[in-house]
PDB file of N, CA and C in Angstrom:
ATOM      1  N   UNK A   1       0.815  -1.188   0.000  1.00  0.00           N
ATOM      2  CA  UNK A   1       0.000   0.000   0.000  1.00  0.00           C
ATOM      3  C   UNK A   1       0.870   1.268   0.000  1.00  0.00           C
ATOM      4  N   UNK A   2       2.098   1.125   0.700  1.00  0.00           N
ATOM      5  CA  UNK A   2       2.983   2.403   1.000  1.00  0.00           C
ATOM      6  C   UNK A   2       3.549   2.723  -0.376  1.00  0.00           C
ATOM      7  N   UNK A   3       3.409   1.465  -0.849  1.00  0.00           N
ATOM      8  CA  UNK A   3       4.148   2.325  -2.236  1.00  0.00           C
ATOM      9  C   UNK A   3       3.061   2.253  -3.614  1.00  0.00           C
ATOM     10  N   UNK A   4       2.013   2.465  -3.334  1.00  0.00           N
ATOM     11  CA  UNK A   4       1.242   3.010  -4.281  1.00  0.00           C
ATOM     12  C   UNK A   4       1.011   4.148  -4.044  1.00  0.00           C
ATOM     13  N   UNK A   5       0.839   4.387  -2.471  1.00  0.00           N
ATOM     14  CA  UNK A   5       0.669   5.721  -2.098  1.00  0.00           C
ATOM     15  C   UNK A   5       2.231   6.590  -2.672  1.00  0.00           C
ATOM     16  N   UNK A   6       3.106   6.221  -2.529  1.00  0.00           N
ATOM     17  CA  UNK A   6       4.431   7.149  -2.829  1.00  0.00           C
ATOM     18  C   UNK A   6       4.710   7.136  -4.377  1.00  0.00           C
ATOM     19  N   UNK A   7       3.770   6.095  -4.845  1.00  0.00           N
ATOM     20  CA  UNK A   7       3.920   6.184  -6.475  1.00  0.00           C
ATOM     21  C   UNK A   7       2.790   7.575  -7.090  1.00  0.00           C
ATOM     22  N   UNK A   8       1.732   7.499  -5.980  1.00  0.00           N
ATOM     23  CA  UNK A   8       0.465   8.668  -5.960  1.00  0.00           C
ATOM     24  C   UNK A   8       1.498  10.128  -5.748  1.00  0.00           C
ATOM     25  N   UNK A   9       2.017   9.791  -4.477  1.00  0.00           N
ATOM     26  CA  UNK A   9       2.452  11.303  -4.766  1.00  0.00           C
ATOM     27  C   UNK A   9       3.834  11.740  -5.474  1.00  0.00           C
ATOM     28  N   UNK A  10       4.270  10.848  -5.891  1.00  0.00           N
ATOM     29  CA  UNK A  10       5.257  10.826  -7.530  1.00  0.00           C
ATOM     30  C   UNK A  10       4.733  11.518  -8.186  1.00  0.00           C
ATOM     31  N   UNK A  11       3.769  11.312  -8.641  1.00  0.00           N
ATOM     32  CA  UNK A  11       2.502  11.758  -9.570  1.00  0.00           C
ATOM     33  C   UNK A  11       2.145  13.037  -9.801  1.00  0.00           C
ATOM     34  N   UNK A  12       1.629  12.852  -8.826  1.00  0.00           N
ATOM     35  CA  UNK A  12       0.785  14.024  -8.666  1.00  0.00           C
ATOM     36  C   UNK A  12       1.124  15.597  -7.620  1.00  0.00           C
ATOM     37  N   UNK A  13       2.209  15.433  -6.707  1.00  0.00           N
ATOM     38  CA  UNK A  13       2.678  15.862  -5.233  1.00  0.00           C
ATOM     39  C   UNK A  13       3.712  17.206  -5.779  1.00  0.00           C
ATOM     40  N   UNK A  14       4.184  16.897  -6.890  1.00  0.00           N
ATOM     41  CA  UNK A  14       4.917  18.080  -7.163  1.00  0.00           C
ATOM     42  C   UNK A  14       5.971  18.555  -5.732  1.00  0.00           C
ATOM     43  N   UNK A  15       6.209  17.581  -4.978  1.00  0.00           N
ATOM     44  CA  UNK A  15       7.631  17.814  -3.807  1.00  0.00           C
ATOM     45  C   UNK A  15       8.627  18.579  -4.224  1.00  0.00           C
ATOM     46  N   UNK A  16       8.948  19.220  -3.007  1.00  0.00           N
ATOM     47  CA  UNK A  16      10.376  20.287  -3.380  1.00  0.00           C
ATOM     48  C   UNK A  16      11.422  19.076  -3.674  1.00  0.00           C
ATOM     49  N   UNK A  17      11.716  18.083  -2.696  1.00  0.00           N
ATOM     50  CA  UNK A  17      12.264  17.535  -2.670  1.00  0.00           C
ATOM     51  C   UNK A  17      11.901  15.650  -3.443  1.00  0.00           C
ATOM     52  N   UNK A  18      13.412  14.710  -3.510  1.00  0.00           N
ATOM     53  CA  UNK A  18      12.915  13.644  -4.585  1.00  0.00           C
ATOM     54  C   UNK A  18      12.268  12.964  -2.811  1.00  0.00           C
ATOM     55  N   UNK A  19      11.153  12.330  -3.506  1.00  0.00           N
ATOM     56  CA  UNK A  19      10.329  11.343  -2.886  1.00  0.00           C
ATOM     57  C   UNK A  19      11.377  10.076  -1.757  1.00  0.00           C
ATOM     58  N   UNK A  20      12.251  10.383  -2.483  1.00  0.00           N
ATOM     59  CA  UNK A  20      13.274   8.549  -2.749  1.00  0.00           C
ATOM     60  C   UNK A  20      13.759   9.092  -1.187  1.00  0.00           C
ATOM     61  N   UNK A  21      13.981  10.472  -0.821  1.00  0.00           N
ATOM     62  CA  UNK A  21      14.608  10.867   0.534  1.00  0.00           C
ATOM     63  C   UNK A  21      13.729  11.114   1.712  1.00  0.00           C
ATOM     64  N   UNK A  22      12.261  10.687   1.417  1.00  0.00           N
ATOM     65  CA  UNK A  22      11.410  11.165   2.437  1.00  0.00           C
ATOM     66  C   UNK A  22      11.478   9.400   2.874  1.00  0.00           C
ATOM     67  N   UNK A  23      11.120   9.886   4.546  1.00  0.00           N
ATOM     68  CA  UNK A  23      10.977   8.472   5.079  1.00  0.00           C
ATOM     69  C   UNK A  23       9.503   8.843   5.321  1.00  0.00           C
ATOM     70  N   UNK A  24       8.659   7.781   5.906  1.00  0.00           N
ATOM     71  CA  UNK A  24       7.173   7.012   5.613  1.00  0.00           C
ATOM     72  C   UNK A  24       6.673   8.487   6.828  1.00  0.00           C
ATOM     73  N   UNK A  25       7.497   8.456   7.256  1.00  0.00           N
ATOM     74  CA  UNK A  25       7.207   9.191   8.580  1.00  0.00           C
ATOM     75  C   UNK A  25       7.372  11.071   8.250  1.00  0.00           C
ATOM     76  N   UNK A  26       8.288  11.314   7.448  1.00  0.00           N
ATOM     77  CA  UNK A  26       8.553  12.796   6.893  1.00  0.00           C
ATOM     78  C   UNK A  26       7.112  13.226   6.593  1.00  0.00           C
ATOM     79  N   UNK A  27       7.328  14.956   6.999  1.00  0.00           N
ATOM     80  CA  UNK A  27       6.324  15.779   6.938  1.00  0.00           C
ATOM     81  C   UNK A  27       6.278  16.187   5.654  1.00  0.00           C
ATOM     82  N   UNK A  28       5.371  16.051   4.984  1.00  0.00           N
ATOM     83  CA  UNK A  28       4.734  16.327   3.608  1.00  0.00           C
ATOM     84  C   UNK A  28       4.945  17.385   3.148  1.00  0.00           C
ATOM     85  N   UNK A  29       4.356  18.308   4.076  1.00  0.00           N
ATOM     86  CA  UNK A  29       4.476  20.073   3.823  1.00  0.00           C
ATOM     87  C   UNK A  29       5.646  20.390   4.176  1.00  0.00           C
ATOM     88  N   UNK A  30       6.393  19.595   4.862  1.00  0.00           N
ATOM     89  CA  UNK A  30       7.997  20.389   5.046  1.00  0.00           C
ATOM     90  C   UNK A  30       8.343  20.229   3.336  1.00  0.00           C
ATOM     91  N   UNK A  31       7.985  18.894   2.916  1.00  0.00           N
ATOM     92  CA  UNK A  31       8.582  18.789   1.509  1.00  0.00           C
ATOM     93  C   UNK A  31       8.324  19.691   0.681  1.00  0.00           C
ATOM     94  N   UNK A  32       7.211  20.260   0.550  1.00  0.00           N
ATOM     95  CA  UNK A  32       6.615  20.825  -0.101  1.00  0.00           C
ATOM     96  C   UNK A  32       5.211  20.626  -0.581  1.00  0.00           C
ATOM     97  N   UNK A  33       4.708  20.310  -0.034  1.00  0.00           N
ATOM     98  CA  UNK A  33       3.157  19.546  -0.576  1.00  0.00           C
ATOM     99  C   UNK A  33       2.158  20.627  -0.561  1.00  0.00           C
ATOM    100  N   UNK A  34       1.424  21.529  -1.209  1.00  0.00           N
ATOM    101  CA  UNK A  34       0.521  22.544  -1.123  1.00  0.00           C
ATOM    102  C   UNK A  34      -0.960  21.874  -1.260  1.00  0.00           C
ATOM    103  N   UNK A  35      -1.268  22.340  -0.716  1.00  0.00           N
ATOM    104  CA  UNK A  35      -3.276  22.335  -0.649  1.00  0.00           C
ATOM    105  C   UNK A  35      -3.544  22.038  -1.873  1.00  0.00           C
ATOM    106  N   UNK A  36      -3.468  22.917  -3.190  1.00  0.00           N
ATOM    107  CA  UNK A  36      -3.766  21.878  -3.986  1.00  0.00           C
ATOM    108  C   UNK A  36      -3.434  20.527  -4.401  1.00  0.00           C
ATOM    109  N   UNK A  37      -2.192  20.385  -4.081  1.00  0.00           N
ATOM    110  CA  UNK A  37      -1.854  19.177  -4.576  1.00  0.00           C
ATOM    111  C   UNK A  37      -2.501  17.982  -3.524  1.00  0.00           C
ATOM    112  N   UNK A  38      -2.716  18.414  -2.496  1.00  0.00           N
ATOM    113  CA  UNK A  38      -3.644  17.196  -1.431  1.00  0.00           C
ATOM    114  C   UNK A  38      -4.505  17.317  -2.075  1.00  0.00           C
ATOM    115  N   UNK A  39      -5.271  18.413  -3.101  1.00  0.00           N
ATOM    116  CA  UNK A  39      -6.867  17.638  -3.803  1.00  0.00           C
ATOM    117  C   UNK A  39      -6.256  16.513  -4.842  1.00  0.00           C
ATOM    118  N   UNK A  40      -5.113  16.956  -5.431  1.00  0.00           N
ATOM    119  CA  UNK A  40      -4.881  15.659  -6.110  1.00  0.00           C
ATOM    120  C   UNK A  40      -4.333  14.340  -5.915  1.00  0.00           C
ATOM    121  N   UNK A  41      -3.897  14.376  -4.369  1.00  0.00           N
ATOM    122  CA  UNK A  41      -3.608  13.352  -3.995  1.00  0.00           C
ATOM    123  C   UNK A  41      -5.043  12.613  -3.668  1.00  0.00           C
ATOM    124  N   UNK A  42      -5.858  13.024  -2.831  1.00  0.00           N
ATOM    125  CA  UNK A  42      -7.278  12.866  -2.890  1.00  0.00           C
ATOM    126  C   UNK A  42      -7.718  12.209  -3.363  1.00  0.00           C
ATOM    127  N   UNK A  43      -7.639  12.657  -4.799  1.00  0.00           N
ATOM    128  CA  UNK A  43      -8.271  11.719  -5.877  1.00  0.00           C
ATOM    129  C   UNK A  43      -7.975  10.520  -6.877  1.00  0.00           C
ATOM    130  N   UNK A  44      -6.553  10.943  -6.522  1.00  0.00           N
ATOM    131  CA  UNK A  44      -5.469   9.708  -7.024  1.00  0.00           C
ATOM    132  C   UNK A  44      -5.821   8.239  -5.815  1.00  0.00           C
ATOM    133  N   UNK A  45      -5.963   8.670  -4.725  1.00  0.00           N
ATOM    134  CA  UNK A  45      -5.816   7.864  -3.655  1.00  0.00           C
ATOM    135  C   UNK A  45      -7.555   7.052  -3.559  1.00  0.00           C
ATOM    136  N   UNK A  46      -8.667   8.082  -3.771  1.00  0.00           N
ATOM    137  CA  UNK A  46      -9.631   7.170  -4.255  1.00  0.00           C
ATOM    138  C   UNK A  46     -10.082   6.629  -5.368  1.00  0.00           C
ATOM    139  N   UNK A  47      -9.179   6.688  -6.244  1.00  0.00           N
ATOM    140  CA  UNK A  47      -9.233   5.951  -7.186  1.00  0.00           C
ATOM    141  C   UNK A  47      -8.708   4.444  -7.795  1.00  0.00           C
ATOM    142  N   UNK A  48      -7.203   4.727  -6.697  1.00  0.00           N
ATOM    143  CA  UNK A  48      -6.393   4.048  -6.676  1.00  0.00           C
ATOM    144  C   UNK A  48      -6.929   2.822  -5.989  1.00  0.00           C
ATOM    145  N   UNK A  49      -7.300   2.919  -4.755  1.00  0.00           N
ATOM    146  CA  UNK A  49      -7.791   2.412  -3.948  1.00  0.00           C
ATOM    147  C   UNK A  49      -9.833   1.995  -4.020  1.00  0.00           C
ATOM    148  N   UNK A  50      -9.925   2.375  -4.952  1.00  0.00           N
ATOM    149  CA  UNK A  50     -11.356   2.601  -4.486  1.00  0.00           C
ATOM    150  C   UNK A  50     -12.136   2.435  -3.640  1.00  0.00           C
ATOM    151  N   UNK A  51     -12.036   3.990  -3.102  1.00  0.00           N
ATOM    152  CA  UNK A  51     -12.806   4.716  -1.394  1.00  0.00           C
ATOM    153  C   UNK A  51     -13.201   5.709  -1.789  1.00  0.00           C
ATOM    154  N   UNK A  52     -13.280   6.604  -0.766  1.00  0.00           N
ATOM    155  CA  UNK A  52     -14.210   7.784  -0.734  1.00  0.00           C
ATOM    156  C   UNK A  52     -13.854   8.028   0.919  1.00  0.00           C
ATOM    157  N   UNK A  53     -12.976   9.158   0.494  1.00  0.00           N
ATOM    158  CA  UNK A  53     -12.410   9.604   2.241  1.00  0.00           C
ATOM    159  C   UNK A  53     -13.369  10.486   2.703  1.00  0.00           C
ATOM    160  N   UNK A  54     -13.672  10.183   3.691  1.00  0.00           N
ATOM    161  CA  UNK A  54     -14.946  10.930   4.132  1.00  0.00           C
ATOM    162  C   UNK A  54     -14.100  12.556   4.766  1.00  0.00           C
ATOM    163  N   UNK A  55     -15.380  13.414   4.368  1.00  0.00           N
ATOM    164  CA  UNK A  55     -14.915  14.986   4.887  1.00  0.00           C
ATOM    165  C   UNK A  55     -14.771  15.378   5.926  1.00  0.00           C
ATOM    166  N   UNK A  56     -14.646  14.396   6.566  1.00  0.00           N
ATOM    167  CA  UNK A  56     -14.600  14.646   8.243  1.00  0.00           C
ATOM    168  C   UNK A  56     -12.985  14.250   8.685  1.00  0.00           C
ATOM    169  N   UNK A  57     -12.291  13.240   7.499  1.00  0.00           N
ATOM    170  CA  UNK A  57     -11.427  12.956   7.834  1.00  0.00           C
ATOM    171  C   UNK A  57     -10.409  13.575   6.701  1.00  0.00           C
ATOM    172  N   UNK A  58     -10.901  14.929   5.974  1.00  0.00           N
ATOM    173  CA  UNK A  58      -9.972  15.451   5.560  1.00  0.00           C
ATOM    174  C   UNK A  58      -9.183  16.682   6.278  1.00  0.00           C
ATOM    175  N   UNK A  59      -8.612  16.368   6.741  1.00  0.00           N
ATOM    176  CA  UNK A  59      -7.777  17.285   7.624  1.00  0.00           C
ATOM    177  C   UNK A  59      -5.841  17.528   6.845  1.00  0.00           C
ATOM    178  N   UNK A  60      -5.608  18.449   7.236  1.00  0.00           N
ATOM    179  CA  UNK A  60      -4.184  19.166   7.068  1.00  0.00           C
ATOM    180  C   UNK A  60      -3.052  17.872   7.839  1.00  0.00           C
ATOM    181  N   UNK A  61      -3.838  16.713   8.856  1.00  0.00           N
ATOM    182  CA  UNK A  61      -3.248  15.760   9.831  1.00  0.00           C
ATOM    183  C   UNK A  61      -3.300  14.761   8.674  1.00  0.00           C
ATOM    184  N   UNK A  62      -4.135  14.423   8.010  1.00  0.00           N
ATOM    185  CA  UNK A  62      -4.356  13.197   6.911  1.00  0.00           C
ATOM    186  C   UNK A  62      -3.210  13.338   6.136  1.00  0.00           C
ATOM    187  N   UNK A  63      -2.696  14.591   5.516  1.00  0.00           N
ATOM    188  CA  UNK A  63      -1.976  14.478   4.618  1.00  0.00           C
ATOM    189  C   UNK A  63      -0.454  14.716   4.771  1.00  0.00           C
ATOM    190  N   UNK A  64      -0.117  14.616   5.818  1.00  0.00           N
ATOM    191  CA  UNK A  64       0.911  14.707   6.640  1.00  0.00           C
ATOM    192  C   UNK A  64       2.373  13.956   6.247  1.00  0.00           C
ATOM    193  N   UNK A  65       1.778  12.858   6.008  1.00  0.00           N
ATOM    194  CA  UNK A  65       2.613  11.636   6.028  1.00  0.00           C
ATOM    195  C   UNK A  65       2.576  10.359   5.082  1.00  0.00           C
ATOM    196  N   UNK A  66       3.314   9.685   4.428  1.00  0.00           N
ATOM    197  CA  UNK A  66       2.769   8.594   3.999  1.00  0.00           C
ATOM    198  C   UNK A  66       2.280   7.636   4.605  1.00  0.00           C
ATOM    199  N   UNK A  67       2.739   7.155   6.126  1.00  0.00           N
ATOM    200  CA  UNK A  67       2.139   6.655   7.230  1.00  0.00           C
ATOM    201  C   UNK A  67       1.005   7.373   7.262  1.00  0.00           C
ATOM    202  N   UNK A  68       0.525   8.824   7.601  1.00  0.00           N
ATOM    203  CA  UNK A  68      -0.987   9.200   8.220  1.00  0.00           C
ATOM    204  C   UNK A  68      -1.808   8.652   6.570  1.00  0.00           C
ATOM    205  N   UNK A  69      -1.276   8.745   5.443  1.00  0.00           N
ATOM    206  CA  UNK A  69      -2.196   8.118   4.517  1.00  0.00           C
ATOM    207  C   UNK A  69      -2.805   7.022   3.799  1.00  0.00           C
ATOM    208  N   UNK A  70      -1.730   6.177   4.545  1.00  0.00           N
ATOM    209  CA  UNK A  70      -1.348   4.519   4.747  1.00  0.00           C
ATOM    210  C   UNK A  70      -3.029   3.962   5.443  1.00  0.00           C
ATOM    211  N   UNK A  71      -2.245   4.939   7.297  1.00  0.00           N
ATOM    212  CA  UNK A  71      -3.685   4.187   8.326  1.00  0.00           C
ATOM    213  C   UNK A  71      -4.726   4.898   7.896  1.00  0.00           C
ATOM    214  N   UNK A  72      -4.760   5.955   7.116  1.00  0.00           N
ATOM    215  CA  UNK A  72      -6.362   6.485   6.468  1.00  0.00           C
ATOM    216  C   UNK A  72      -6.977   5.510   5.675  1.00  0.00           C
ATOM    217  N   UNK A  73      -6.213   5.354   4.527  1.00  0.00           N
ATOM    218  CA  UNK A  73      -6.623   4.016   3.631  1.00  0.00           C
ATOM    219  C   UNK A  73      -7.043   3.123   4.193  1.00  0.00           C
ATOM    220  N   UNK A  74      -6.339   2.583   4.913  1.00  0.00           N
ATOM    221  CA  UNK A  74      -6.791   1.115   5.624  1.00  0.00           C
ATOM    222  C   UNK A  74      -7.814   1.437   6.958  1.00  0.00           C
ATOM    223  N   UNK A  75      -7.658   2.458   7.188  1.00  0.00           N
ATOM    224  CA  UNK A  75      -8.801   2.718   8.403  1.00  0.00           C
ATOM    225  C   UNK A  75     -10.291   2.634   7.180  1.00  0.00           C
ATOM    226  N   UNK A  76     -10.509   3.456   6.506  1.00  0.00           N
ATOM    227  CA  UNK A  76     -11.711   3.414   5.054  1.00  0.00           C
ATOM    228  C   UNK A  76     -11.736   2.054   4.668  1.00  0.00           C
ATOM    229  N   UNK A  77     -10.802   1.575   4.438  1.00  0.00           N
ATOM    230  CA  UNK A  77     -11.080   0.099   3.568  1.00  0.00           C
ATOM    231  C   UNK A  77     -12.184  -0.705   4.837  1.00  0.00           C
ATOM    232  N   UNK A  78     -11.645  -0.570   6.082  1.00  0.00           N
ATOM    233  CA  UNK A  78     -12.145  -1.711   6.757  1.00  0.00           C
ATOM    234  C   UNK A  78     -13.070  -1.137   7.698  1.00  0.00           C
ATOM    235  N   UNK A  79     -13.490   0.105   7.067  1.00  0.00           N
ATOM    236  CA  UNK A  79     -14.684   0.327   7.502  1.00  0.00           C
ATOM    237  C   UNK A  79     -16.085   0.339   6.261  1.00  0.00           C
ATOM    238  N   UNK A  80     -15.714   0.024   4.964  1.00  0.00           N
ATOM    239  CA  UNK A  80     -16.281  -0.059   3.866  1.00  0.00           C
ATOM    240  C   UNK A  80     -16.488  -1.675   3.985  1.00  0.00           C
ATOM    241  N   UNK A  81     -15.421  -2.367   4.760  1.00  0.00           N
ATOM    242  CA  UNK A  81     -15.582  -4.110   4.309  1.00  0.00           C
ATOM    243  C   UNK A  81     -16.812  -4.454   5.577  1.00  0.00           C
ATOM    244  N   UNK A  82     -16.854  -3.304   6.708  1.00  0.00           N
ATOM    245  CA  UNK A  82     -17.978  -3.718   7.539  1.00  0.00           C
ATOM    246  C   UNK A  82     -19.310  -3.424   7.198  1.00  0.00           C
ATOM    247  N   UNK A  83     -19.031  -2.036   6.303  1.00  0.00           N
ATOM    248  CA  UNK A  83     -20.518  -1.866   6.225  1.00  0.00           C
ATOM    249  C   UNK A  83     -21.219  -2.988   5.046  1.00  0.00           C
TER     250      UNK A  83
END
């Protein structure tokens, strides 16, 4: 999953810095990650995945990390496999 997500923000993330030097844990926005580009991670990520991150859990904290977008994913998935 971690590296579809880091292939997502390859993509789409436009980072100051190369991807290849962030660890799972590095702050996004230190890299450079701007507000828009979290809408396109967004949508890369429910697509990728097919979800639908709910708006309650879009926060400035979600997009933080490849870890905080890791346990988002999988927090959605396995709340989609209950309902």
């Amino acid at each position: 999953m971690k590296t579809t997500i880091r292939n997502i923000l390859g993509e789409v993330a436009r980072l100051d810095v190369p991807l290849a030097t962030l660890a799972d844990n590095d702050d996004l926005y230190a890299a450079g990650l701007s507000s828009l580009a979290t809408v396109h991670v967004m949508l890369a990520l429910e697509n990728a995945f097919d979800i639908e991150i709910p708006d309650q859990m879009l926060t400035r904290q979600l997009f933080r990390s490849v870890d905080s977008l890791a346990a988002a994913v999988e927090t959605i998935r396995r709340q989609q496999e209950a309902a």
